[in-house]
Protein backbone atom coordinates (compact mmCIF):
# COMPACT_ATOMS: atom_id res chain seq x y z
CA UNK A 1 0.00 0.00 0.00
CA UNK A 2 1.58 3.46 -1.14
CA UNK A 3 1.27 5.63 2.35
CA UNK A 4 1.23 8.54 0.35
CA UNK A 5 -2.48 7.69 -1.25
CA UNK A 6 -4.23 6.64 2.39
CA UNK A 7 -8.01 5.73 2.52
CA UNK A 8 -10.29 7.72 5.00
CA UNK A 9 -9.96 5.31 7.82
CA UNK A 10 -5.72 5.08 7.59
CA UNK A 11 -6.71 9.16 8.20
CA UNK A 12 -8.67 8.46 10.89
CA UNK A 13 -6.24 6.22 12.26
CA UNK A 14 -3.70 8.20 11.71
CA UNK A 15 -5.23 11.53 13.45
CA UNK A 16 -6.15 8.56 16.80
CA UNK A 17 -2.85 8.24 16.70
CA UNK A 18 -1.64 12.09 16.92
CA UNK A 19 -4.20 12.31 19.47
CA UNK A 20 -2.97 9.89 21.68
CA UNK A 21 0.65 11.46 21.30
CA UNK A 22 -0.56 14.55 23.13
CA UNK A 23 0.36 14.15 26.19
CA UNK A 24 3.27 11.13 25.78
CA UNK A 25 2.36 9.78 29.49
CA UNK A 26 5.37 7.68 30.58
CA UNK A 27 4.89 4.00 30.91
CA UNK A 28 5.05 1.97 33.91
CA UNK A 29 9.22 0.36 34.86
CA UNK A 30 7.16 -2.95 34.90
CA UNK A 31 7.37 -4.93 31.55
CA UNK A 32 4.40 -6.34 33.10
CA UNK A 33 1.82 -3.57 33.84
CA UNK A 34 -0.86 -3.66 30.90
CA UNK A 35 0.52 -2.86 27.50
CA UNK A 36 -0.80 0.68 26.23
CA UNK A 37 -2.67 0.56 22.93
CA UNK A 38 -0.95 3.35 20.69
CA UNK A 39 -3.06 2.34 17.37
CA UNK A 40 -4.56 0.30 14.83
CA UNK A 41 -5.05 -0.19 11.25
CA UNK A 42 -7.94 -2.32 9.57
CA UNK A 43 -7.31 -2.86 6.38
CA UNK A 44 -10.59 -2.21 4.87
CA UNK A 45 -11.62 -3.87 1.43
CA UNK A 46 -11.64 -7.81 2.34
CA UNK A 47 -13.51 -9.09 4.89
CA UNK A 48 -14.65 -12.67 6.34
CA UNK A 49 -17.63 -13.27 8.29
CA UNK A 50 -18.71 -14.15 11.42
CA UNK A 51 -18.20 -17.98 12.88
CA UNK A 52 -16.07 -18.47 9.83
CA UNK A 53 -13.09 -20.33 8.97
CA UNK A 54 -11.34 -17.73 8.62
CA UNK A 55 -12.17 -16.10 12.42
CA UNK A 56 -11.23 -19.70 13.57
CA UNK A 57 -8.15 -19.65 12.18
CA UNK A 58 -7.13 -15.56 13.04
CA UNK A 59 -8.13 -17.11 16.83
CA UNK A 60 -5.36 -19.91 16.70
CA UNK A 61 -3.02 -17.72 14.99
CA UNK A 62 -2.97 -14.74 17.74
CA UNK A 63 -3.01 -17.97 20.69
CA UNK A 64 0.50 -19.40 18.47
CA UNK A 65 1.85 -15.84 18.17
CA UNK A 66 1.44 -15.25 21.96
CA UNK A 67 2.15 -18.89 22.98
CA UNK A 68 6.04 -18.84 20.58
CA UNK A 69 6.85 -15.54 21.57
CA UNK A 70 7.01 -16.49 25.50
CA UNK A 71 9.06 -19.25 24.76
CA UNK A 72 12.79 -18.87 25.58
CA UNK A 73 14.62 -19.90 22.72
CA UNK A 74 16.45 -17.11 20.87
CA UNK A 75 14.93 -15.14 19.54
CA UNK A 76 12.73 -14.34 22.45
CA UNK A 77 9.42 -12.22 21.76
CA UNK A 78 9.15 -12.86 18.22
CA UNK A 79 7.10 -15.38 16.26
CA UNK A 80 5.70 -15.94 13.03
CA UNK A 81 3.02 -18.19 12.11
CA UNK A 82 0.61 -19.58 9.15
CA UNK A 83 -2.64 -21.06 10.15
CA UNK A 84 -4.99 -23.24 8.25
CA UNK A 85 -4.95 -24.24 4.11
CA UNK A 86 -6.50 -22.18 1.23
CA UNK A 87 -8.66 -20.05 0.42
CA UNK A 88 -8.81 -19.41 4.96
CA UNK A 89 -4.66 -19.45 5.35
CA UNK A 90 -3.89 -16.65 7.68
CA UNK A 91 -0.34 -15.57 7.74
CA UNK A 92 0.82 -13.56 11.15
CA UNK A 93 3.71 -12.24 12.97
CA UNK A 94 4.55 -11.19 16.92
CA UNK A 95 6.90 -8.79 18.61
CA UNK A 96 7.31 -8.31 21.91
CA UNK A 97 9.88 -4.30 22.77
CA UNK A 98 13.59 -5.00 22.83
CA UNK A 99 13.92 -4.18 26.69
CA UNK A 100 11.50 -6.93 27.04
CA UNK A 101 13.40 -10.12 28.95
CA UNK A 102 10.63 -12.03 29.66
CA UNK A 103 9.03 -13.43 27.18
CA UNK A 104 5.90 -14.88 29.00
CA UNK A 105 5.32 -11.73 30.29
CA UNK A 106 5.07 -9.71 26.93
CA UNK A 107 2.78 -12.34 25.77
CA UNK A 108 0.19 -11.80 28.65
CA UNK A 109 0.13 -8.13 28.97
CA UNK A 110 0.73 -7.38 25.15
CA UNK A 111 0.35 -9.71 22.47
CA UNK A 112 -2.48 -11.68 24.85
CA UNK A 113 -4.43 -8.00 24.28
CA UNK A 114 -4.44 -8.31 20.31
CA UNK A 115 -7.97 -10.47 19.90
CA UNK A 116 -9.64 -7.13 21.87
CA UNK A 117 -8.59 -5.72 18.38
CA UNK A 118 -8.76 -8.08 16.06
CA UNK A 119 -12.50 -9.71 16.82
CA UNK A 120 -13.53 -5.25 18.24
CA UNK A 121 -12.24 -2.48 16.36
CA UNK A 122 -11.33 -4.60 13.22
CA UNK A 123 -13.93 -7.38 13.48
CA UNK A 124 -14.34 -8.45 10.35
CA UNK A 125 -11.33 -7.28 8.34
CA UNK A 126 -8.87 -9.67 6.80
CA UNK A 127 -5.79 -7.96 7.40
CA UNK A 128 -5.16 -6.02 10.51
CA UNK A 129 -2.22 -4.52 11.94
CA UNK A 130 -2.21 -3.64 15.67
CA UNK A 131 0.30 -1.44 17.49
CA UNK A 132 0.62 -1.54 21.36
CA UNK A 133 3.49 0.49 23.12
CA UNK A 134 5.51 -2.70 24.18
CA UNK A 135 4.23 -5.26 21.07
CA UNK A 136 3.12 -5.59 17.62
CA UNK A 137 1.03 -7.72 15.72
CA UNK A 138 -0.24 -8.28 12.36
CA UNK A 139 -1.67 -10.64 10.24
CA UNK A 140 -3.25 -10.45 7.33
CA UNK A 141 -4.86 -13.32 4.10
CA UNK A 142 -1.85 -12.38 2.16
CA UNK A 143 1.38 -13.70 2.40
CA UNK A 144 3.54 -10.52 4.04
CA UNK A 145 6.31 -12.84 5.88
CA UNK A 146 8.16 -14.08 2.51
CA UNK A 147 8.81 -10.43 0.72
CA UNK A 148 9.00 -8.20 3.95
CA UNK A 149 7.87 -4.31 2.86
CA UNK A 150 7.67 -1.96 5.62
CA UNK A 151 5.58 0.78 3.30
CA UNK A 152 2.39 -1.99 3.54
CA UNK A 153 1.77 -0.56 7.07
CA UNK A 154 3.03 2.43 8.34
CA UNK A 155 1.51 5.48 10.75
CA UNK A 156 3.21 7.97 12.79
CA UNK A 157 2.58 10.79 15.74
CA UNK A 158 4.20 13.60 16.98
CA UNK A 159 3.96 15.71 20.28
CA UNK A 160 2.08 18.40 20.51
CA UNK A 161 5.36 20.27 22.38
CA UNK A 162 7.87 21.18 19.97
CA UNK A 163 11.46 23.44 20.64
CA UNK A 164 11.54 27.02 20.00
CA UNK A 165 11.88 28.32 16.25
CA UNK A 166 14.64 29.31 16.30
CA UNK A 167 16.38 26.20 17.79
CA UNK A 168 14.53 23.53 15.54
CA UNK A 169 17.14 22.38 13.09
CA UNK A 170 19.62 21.61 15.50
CA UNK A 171 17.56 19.75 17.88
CA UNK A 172 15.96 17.90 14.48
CA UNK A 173 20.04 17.69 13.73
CA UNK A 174 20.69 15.82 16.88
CA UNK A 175 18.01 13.43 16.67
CA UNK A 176 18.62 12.32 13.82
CA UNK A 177 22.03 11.97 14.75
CA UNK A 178 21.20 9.78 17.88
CA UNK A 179 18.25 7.53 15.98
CA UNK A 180 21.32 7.08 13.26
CA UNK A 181 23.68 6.01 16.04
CA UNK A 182 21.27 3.58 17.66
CA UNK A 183 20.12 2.13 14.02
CA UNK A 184 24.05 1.46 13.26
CA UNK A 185 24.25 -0.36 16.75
CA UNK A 186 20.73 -2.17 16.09
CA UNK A 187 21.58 -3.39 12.83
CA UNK A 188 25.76 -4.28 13.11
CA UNK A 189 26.22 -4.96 17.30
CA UNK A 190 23.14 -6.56 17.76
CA UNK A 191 21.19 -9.93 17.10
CA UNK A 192 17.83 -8.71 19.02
CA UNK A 193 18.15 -5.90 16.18
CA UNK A 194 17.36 -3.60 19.42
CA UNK A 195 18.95 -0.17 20.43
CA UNK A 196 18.00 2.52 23.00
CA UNK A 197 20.24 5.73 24.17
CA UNK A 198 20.45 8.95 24.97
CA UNK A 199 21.67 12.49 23.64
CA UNK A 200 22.63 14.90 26.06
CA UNK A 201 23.09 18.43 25.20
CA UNK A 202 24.99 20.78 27.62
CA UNK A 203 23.02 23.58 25.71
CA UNK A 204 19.10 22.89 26.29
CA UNK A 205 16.05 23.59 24.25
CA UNK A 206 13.43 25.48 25.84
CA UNK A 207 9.72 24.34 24.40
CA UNK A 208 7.09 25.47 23.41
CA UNK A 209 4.11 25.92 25.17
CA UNK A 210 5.67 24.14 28.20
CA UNK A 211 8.36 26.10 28.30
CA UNK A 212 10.49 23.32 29.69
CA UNK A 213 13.84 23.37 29.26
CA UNK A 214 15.20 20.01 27.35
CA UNK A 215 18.73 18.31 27.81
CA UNK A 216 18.13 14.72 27.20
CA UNK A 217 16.61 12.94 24.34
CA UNK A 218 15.97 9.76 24.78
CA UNK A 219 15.56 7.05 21.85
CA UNK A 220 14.59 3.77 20.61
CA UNK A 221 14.90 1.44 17.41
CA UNK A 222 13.61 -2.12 16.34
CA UNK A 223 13.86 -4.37 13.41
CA UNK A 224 12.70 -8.03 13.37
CA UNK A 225 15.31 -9.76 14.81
CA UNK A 226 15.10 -12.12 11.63
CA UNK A 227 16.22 -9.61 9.62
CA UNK A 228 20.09 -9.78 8.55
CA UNK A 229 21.89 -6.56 9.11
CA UNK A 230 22.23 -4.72 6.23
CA UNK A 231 18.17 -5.86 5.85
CA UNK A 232 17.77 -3.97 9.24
CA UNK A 233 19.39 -0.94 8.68
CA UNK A 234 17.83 0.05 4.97
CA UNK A 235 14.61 -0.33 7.13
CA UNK A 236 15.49 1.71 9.77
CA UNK A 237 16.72 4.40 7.19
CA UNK A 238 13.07 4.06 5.50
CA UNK A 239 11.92 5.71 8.05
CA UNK A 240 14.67 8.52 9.19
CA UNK A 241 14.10 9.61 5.78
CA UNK A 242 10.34 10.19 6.78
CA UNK A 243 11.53 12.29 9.89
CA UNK A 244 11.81 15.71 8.47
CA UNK A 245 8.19 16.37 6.88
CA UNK A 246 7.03 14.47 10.51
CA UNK A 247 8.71 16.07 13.04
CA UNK A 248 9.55 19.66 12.43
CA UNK A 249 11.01 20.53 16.14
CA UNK A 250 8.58 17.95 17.86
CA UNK A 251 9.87 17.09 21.78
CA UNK A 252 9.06 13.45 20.94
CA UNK A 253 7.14 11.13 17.99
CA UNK A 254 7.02 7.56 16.96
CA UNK A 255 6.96 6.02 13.73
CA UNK A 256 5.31 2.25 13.21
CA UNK A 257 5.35 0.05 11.25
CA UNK A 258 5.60 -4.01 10.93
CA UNK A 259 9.48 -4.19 10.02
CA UNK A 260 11.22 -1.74 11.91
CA UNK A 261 10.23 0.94 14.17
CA UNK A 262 11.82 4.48 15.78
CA UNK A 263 11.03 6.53 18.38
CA UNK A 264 11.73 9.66 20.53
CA UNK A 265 11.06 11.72 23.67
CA UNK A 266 13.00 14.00 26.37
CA UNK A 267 11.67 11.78 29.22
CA UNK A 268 12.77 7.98 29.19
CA UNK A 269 10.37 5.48 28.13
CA UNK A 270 12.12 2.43 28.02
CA UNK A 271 13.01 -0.09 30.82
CA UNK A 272 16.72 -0.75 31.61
CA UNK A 273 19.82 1.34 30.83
CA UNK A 274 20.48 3.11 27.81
CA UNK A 275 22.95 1.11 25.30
CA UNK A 276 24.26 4.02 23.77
CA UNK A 277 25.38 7.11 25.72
CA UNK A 278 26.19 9.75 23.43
CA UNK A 279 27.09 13.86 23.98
CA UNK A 280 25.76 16.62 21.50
CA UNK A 281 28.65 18.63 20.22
């Protein structure tokens, strides 16, 4: 699907999304408080009905996804699965946040959530794609796992705070600089395909309206860990190049999508240390 051409209800997603940005609450430390459900995307045009084959099979999918993701052999909260034969095969993939350790628990407080989607908001709807602050999960009647394209699915959000005028190409200048840093590390010093760190600058950015006054940025990357490195990174660098016309100064934003992922705030978000430390010249 071309992201540039979206229907009404990618919009209408897409604006659900923005508005749940506003106010970027920080999550719990626990990996396993209640996942947060950031968005969704029902991809209107084929549908099965209710009781069907196809429901059946979407129900054993999301129980394998959650089930193979807890499981403790490497890589830990991912799975992929295919469920059932032609014309009701569902094809579906699982994954659990990088600074998740514990696989069980990302499958009961996050991907054990996606049904609440898939048979609520998208009831109905053959291909669904469902985006929870510490998980992800799609599937969809088409086969998406053998020619991976992370344009088929993508939505994004910004803050509503953003730095001062004058001040907004260097703070957009640093990070990108940091969610570059932490794709390299992701991609090449990885095999979770996982990176979080901070930038600090000595100099801060005061924002607008809050008028805080921001040192730290704080940031996050993901690819499928099945993804070979040079894989990773080209998807990673999908989206930086989609950075500019989304977040013109923003204090924090999020892009989404199947593949890979990116993210950014001035508070910290994530659980454990930061991998990379890095210093804004």
């Amino acid at each position: 699907m071309d992201i540039h051409r979206r229907s009404v209800c990618t919009a209408a997603v897409e604006l659900l999304l923005l508005l749940s940005f506003s106010s970027f609450p920080k999550p719990s430390a626990s990996s396993a408080a209640r996942a947060e459900l950031v968005t969704w995307k029902c991809d209107n045009g084929t549908y099965y009905g209710e009781n069907s084959t196809y429901q059946s099979n979407v129900r054993t999918l999301l129980a394998s996804l959650a089930a193979n993701a807890s499981r403790s052999l490497f890589p830990v909260g991912f799975a992929t699965a295919v469920v059932g034969p032609s014309p009701d095969m569902v094809w579906g993939l699982g994954l659990c946040r990088g600074d998740t350790t514990n696989g069980t628990e990302c499958a009961s407080s996050c991907l054990d959530l996606a049904p609440e989607v898939a048979f609520g908001r998208c009831m109905g709807v053959k291909d669904v794609s469902i985006f929870y602050d510490r998980c992800t999960v799609r599937y969809s009647f088409r086969d998406f796992l053998t020619s991976p394209d992370n344009r088929q699915v993508q939505v994004w959000g910004a803050s509503d705070d953003s730095v001062a005028p004058r001040d907004t190409g260097r703070f957009d200048a640093l990070v990108a600089s940091l969610v570059g840093a932490l794709s390299d590390w992701a991609a090449f010093n990885t095999t979770t395909r996982y990176a979080s760190g901070v930038m600090v600058s000595d100099q801060g950015f005061p924002t607008t309206p809050s008028k805080d006054l921001v040192h730290r940025i704080n940031g996050l990357v993901q690819c499928t860990p099945d993804q070979a490195p040079g894989q990773c990174r080209e998807c990673l660098q999908g989206l930086i190049d989609e950075m500019p016309a989304v977040f013109n100064g923003s204090v924090g934003g999020r892009i989404l999508a199947v593949w890979c992922n990116l993210r950014f705030e001035v508070h910290e978000f994530y659980d454990g240390s930061p991998m990379l430390n890095l210093t804004a010249p």
